[in-house]
Protein backbone atom coordinates (compact mmCIF):
# COMPACT_ATOMS: atom_id res chain seq x y z
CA UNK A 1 -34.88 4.31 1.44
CA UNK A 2 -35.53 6.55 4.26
CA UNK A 3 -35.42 10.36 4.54
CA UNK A 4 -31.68 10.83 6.50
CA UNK A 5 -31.99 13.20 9.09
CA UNK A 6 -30.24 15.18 11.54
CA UNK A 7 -28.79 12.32 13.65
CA UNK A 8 -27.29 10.22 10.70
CA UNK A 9 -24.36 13.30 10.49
CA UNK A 10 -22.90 12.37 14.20
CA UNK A 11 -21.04 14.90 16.58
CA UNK A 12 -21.50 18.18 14.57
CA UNK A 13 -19.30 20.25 17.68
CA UNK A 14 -16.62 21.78 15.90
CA UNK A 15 -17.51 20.86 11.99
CA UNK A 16 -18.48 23.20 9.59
CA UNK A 17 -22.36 22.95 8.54
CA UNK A 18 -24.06 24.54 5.63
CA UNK A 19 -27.87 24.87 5.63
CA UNK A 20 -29.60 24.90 2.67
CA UNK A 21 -32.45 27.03 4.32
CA UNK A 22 -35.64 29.48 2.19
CA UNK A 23 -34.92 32.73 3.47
CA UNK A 24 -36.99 34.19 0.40
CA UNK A 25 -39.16 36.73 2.23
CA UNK A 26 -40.92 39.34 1.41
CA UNK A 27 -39.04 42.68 0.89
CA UNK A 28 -40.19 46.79 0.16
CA UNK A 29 -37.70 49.18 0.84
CA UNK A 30 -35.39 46.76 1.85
CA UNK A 31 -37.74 45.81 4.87
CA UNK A 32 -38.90 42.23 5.35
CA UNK A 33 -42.56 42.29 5.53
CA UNK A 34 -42.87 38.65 6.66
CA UNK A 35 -39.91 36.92 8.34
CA UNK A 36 -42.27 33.79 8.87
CA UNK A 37 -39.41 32.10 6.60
CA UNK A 38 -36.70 33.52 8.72
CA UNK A 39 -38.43 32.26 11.74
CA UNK A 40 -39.14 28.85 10.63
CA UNK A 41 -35.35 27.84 10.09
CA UNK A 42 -35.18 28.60 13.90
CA UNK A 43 -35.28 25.07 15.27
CA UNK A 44 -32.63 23.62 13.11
CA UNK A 45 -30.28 26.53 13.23
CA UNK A 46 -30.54 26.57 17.08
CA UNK A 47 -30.38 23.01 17.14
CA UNK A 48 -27.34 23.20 15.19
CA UNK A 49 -25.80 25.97 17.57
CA UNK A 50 -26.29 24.58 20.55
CA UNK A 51 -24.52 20.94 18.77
CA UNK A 52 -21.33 23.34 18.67
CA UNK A 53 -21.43 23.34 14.83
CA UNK A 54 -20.04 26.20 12.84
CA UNK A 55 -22.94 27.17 10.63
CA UNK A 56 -23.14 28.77 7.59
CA UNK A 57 -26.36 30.03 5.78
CA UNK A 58 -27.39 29.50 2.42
CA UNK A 59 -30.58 30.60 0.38
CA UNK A 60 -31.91 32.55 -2.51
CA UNK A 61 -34.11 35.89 -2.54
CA UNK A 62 -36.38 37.01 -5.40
CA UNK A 63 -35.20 35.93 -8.48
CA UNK A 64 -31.99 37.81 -9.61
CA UNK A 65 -30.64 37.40 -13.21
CA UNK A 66 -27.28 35.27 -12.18
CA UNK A 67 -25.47 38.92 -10.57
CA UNK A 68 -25.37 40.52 -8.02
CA UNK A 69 -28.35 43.07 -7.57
CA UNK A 70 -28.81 45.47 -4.47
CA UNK A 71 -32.60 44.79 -4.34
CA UNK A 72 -32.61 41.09 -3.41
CA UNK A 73 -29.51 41.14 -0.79
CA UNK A 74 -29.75 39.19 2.02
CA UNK A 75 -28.62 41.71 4.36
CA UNK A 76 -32.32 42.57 6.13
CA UNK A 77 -32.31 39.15 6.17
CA UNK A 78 -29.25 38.39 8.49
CA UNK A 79 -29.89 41.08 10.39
CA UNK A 80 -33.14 39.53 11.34
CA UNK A 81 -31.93 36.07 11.54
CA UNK A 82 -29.28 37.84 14.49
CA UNK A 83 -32.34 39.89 16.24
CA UNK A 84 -34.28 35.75 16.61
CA UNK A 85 -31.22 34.21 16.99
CA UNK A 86 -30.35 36.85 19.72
CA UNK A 87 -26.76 36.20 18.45
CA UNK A 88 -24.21 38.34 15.94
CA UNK A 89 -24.58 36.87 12.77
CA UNK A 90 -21.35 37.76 10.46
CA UNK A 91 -22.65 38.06 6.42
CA UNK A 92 -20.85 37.60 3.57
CA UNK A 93 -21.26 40.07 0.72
CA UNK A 94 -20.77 37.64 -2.26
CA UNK A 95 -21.53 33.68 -2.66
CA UNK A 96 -18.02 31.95 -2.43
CA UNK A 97 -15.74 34.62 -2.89
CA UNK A 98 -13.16 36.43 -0.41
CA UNK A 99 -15.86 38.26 1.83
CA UNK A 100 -17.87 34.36 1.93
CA UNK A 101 -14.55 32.65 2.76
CA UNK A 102 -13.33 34.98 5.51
CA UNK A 103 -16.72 34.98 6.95
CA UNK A 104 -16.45 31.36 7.35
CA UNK A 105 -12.88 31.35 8.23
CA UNK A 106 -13.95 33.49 11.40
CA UNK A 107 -16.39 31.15 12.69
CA UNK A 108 -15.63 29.10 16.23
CA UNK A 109 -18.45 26.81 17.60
CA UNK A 110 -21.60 27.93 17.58
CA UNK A 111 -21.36 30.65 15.14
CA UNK A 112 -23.52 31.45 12.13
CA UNK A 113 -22.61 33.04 9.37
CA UNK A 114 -25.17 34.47 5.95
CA UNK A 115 -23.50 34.18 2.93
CA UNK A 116 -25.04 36.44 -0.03
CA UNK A 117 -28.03 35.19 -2.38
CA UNK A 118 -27.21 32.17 -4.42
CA UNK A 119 -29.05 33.45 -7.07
CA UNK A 120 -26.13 35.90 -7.64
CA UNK A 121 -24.17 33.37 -8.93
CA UNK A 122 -25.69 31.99 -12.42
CA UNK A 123 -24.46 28.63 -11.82
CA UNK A 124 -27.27 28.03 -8.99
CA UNK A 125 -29.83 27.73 -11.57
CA UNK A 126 -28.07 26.55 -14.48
CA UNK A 127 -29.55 24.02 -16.68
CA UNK A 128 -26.31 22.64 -17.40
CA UNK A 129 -25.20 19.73 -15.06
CA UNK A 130 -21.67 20.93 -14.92
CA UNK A 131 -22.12 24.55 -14.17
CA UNK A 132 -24.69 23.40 -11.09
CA UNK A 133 -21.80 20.68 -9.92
CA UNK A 134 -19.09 23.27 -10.59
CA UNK A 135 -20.59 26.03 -8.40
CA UNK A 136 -21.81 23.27 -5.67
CA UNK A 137 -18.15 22.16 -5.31
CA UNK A 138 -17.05 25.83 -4.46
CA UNK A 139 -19.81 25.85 -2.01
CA UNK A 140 -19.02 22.31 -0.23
CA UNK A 141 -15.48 23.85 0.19
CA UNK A 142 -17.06 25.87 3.15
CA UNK A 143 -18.29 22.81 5.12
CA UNK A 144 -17.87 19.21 6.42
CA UNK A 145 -21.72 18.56 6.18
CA UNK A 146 -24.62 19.98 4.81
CA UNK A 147 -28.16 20.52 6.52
CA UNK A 148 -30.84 20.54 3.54
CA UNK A 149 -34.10 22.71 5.28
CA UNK A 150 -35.46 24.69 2.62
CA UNK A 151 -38.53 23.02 1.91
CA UNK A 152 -39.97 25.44 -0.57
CA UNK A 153 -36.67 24.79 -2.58
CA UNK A 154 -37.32 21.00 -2.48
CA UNK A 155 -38.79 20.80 -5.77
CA UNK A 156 -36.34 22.58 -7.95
CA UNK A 157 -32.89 20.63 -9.17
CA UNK A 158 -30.77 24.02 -8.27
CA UNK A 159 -27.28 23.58 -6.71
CA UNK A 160 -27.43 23.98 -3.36
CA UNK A 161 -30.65 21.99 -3.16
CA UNK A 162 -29.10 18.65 -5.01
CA UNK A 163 -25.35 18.80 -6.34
CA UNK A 164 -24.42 20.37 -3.26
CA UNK A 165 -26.12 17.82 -1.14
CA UNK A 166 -24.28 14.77 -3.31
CA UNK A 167 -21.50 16.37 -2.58
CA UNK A 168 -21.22 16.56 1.02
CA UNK A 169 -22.58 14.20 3.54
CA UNK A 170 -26.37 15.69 4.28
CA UNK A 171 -29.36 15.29 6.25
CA UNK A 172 -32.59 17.05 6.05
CA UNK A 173 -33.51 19.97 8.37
CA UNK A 174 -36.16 20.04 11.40
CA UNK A 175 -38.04 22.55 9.05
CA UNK A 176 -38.21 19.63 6.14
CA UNK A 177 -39.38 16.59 8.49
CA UNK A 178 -42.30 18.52 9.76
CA UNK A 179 -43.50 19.44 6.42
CA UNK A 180 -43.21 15.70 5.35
CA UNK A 181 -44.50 14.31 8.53
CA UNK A 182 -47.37 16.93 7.93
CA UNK A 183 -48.31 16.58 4.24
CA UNK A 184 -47.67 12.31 4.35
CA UNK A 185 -50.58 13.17 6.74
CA UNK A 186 -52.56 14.87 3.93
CA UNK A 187 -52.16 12.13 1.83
CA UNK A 188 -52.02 8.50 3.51
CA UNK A 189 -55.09 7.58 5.79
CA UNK A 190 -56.33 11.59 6.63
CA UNK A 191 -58.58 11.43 9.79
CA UNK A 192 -62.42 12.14 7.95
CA UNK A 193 -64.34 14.29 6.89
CA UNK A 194 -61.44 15.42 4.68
CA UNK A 195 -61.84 18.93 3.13
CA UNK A 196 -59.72 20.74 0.83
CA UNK A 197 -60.27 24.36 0.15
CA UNK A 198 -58.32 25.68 -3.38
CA UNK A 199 -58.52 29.27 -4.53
CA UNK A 200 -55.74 31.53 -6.20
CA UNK A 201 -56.19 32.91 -9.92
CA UNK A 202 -55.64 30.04 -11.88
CA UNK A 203 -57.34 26.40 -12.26
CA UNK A 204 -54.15 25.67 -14.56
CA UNK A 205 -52.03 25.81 -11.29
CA UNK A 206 -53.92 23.05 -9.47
CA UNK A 207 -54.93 20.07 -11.52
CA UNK A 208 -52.16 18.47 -10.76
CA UNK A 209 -53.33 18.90 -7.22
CA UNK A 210 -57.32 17.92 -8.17
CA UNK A 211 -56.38 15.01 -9.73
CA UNK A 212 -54.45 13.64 -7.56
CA UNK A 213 -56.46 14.64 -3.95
CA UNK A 214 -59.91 14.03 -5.44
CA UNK A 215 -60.40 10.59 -5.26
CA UNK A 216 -58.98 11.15 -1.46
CA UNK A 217 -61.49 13.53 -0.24
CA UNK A 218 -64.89 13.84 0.94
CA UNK A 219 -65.20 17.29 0.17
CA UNK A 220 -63.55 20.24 -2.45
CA UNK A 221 -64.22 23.37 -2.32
CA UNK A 222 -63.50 26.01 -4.85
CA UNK A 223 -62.89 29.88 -4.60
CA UNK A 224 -60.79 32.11 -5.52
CA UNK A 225 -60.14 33.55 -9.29
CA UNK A 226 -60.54 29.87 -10.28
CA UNK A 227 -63.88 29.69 -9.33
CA UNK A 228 -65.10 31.58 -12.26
CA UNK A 229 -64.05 28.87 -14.60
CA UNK A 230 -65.86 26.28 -13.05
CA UNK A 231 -68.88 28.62 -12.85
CA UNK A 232 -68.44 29.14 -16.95
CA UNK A 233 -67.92 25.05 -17.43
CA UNK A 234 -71.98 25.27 -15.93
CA UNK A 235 -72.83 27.73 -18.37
CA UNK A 236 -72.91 30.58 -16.12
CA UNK A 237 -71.81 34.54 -17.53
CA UNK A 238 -68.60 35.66 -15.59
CA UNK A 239 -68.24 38.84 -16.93
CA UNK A 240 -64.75 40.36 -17.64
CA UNK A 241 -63.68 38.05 -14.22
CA UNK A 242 -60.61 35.97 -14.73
CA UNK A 243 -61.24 32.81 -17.14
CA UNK A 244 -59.52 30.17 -18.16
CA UNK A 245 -61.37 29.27 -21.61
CA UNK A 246 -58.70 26.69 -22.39
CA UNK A 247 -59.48 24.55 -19.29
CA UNK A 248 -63.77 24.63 -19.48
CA UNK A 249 -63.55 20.43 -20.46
CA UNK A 250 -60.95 19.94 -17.85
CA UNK A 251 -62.82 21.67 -15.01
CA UNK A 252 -66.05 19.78 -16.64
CA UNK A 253 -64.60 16.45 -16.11
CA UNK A 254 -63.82 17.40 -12.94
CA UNK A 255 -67.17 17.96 -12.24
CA UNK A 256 -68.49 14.16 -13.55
CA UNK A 257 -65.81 12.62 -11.60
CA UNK A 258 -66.45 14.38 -8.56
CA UNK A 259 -70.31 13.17 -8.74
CA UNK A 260 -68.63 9.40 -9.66
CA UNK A 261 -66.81 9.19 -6.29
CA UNK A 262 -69.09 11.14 -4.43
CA UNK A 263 -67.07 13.68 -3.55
CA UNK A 264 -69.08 16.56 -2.69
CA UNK A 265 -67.62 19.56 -4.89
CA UNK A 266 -68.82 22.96 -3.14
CA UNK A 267 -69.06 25.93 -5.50
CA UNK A 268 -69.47 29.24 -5.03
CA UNK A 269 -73.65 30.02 -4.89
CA UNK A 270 -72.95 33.83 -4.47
CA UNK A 271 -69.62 36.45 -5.51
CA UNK A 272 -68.78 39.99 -5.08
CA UNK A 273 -68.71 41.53 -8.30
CA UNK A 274 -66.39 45.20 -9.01
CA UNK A 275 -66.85 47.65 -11.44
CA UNK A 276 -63.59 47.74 -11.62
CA UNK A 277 -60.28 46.08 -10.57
CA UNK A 278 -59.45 48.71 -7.61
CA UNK A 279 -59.23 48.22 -3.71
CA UNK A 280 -61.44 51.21 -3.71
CA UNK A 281 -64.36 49.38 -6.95
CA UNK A 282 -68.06 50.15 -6.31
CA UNK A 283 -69.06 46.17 -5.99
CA UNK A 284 -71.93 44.17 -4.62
CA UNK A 285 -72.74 40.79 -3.42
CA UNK A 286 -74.68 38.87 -6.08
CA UNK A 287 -75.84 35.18 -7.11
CA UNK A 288 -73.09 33.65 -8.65
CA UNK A 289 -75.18 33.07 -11.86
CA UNK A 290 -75.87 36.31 -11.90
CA UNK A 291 -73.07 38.01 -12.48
CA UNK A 292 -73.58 40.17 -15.09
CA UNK A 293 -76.96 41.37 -14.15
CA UNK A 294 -74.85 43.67 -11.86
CA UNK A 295 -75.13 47.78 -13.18
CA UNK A 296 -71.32 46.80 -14.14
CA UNK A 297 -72.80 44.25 -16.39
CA UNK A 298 -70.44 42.20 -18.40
CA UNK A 299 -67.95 44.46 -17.44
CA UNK A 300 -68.15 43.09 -13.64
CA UNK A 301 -65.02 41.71 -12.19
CA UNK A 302 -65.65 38.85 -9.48
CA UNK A 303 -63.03 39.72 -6.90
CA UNK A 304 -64.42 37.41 -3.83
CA UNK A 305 -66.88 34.86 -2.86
CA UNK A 306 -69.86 36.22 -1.30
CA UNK A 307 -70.84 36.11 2.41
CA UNK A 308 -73.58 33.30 2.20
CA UNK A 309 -70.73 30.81 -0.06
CA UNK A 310 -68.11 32.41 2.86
CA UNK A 311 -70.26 30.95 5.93
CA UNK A 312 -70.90 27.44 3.95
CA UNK A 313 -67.22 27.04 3.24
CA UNK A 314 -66.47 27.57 6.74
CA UNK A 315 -69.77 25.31 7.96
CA UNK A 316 -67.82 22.28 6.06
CA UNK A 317 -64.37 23.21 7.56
CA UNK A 318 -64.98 23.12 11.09
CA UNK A 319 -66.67 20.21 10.97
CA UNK A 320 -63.97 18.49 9.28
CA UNK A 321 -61.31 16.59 10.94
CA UNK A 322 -58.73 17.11 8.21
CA UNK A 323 -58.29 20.52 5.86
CA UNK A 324 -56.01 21.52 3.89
CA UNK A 325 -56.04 24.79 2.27
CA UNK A 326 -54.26 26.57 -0.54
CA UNK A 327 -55.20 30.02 -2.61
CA UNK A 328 -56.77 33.43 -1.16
CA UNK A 329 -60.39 33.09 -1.47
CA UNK A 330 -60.44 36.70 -3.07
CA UNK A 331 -57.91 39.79 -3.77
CA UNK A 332 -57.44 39.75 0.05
CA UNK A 333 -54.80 42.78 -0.54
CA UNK A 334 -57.87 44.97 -0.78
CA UNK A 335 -59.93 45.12 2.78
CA UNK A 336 -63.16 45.22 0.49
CA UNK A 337 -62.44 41.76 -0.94
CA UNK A 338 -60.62 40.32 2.01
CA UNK A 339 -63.94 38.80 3.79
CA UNK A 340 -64.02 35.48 2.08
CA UNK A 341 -60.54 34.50 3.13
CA UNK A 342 -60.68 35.86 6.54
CA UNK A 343 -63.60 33.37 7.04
CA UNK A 344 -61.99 30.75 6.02
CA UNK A 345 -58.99 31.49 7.80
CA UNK A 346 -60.88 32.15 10.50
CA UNK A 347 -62.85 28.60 10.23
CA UNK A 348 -58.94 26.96 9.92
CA UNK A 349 -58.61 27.83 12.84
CA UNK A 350 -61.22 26.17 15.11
CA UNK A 351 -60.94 22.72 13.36
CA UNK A 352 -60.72 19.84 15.64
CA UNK A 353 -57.95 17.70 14.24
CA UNK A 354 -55.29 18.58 11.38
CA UNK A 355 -55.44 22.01 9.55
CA UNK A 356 -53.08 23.17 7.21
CA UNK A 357 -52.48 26.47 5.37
CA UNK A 358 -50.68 25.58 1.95
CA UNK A 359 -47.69 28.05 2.18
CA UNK A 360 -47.57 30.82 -0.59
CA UNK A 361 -50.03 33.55 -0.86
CA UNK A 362 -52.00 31.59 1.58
CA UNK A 363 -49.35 32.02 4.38
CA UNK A 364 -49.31 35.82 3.40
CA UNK A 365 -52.89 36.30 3.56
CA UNK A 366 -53.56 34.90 6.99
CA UNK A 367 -50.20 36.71 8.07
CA UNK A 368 -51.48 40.10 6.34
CA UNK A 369 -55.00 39.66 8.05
CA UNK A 370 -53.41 38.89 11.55
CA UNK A 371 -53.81 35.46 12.24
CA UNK A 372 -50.91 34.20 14.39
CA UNK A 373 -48.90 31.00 13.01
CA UNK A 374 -49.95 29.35 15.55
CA UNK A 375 -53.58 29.28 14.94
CA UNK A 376 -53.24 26.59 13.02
CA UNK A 377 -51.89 23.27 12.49
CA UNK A 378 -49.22 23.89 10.29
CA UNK A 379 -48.60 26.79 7.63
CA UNK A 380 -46.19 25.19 5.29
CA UNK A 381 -43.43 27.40 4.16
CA UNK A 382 -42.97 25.50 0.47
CA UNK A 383 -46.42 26.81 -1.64
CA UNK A 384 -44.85 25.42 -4.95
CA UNK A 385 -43.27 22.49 -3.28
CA UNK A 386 -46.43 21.49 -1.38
CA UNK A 387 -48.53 21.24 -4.32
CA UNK A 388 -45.86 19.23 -6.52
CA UNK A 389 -45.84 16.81 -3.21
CA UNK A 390 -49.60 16.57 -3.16
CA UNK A 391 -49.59 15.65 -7.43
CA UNK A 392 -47.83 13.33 -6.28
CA UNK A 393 -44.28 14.23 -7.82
CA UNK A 394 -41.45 12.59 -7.09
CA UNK A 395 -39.27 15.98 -5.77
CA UNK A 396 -35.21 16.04 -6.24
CA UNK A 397 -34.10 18.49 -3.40
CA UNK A 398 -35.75 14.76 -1.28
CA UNK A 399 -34.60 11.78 -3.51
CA UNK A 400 -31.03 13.53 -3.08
CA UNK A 401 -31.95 13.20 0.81
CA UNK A 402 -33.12 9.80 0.76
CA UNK A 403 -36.90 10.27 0.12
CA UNK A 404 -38.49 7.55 -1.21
């Protein structure tokens, strides 16, 4: 089977559409931070305006407990989605109830309506088939078709991601083929040298990823709070930095295989080790087998690769043809321990050929540090989803769609 798209729902002017998009941005004070989500369902929505359609807007925010709850409204949200759209946008204050049903009532071709966070309704995430089915079928009472575009949603059997797309005829979203087209790219016949660059806290949240990418790549290179559990598996003190002690024969064998395929596995040679966990932490650049010969001793937090592991990481990037990265390289929330993924960000940028930032907290770093999107290749909008495509997971929110 083939992925259905767009085209296989006919003459939308006129029908009802709901799209399934991720709308979960970043919020403080109920101000969005980041509308890069908001901004990536663009293409589809507009495509689906200008098509006549009458299109109504699904998605989650944060993770509510199954009620409604002020904090993760999607209000900022379809007020932004009307400022990009450059259109009124109506919103719905509840799910499928009166305010959701005269909201879609109103609409005449071409009109979009928000209906309120799906998460405020417990049987989005149900683990009970009926629940999901019973709360899809109130939602399929709003449309004729549904658009599925929420690719960082993909991954998760939730309601409005699967029942609700058995239940009406569906398609995926622009948003969703470019990911796919992007990240098939990643994994069948990459233009070489290959690179991926993993960081983030925990090794635990990529071997699904290592294991399956390894034997693909010519090089991996490791940073983040990971890296200090690789840097332990070779013996090395780490201090009080983040460790994993329950993964040390995991990352070990790692290491072998690596050497077996000749993949060359690029670890961190020098860190920047804190005093403290504090954006404002007395810290220093040292070896990275040196860690607690700092005055912090083994008290010393590594909170970022050092400057000479930061210029060989992005030495092997730009002269790759194909990179994929995913994880901060540091805490890149504080400007003292930002410099290792700014470089890398920085070397994404200038690759010649295919370069793709991961989604998640890699999307917010190069966002936070001022990178525009379209620096790079691709910044996937699904960090979560990504990874479970690169393992190699077979993903429900596609199958549903036709993804084989």
């Amino acid at each position: 089977m083939s992925l259905r798209t767009l085209s296989s729902l006919g003459d939308l002017a006129g029908k009802r559409v709901i799209v399934r998009c991720d709308l979960n941005v970043p919020l403080k004070d109920g101000v969005i931070t980041d509308d890069g989500r908001v901004r990536a369902s663009l293409p589809t929505l507009n495509t689906l305006i200008n098509a006549g359609a009458r299109v109504v807007v699904c998605s989650h925010l944060g993770r509510p407990e199954g009620a409604p709850d002020e904090r993760y409204s999607l209000a900022p949200v379809a007020q932004r989605l009307s400022e990009l759209l450059g259109k009124p946008v109506a919103f719905a204050r509840d799910t499928v109830g009166e305010s959701a049903a005269s909201a879609v009532e109103g609409l005449q071709d071409g009109d979009v309506a928000v209906i309120e966070n799906l998460r405020f309704n417990p049987g989005e995430t149900s683990k009970i088939d009926a629940e999901r089915e019973e709360f899809a079928g109130r939602l399929a009472a709003f449309a004729d078709a549904m658009v599925s575009d929420g690719f960082g949603v993909v991954h998760r059997k939730q309601a409005s991601v699967y029942e609700l797309a058995e239940a009406l005829p569906s398609a995926a979203g622009l948003l969703i083929q470019k990911e796919l087209e992007v990240l098939d790219r990643l994994t069948e016949n990459p233009e070489r040298p290959y690179a991926v660059v993993l960081g983030g806290s925990k090794v635990s949240d990529k071997l699904g990823v290592i294991d399956h990418l390894l034997p693909r790549v010519n090089s991996l290179l490791i940073g983040g709070g990971m890296l200090f559990t690789f840097l332990k598996a070779q013996g090395y003190p780490v201090g009080a930095s983040l460790l994993e002690e329950d993964q040390l024969d995991t990352v070990r064998g790692y290491i072998a295989k690596a050497a077996e395929l000749g993949v060359e596995l690029v670890l961190p040679t020098d860190v920047l080790v804190a005093d403290r966990f504090a954006a404002d932490a007395a810290f220093e650049a040292v070896s990275a087998d040196a860690i607690e010969s700092t005055p912090a001793g083994a008290a010393g937090i590594g909170l970022d690769i050092g400057p000479d592991t930061a210029a060989r990481f992005a030495e092997i990037i730009r002269a790759s043809k194909t990179v994929f990265w995913n994880g901060p390289m540091g805490v890149f929330e504080f400007p003292n321990f930002a410099n290792g993924t700014r470089v890398v960000a920085e070397a994404l940028t200038e690759v010649d050929g295919l370069s793709v930032v991961g989604g998640g907290d890699s999307a917010a770093a190069v966002r936070q540090l001022g990178f525009a999107d379209d620096a790079f290749g691709h910044i996937s909008t699904g960090g979560g989803a990504s990874l479970e495509f690169l393992e190699g997971k077979k993903l429900p929110g596609l199958e549903v769609l036709g993804w084989a």
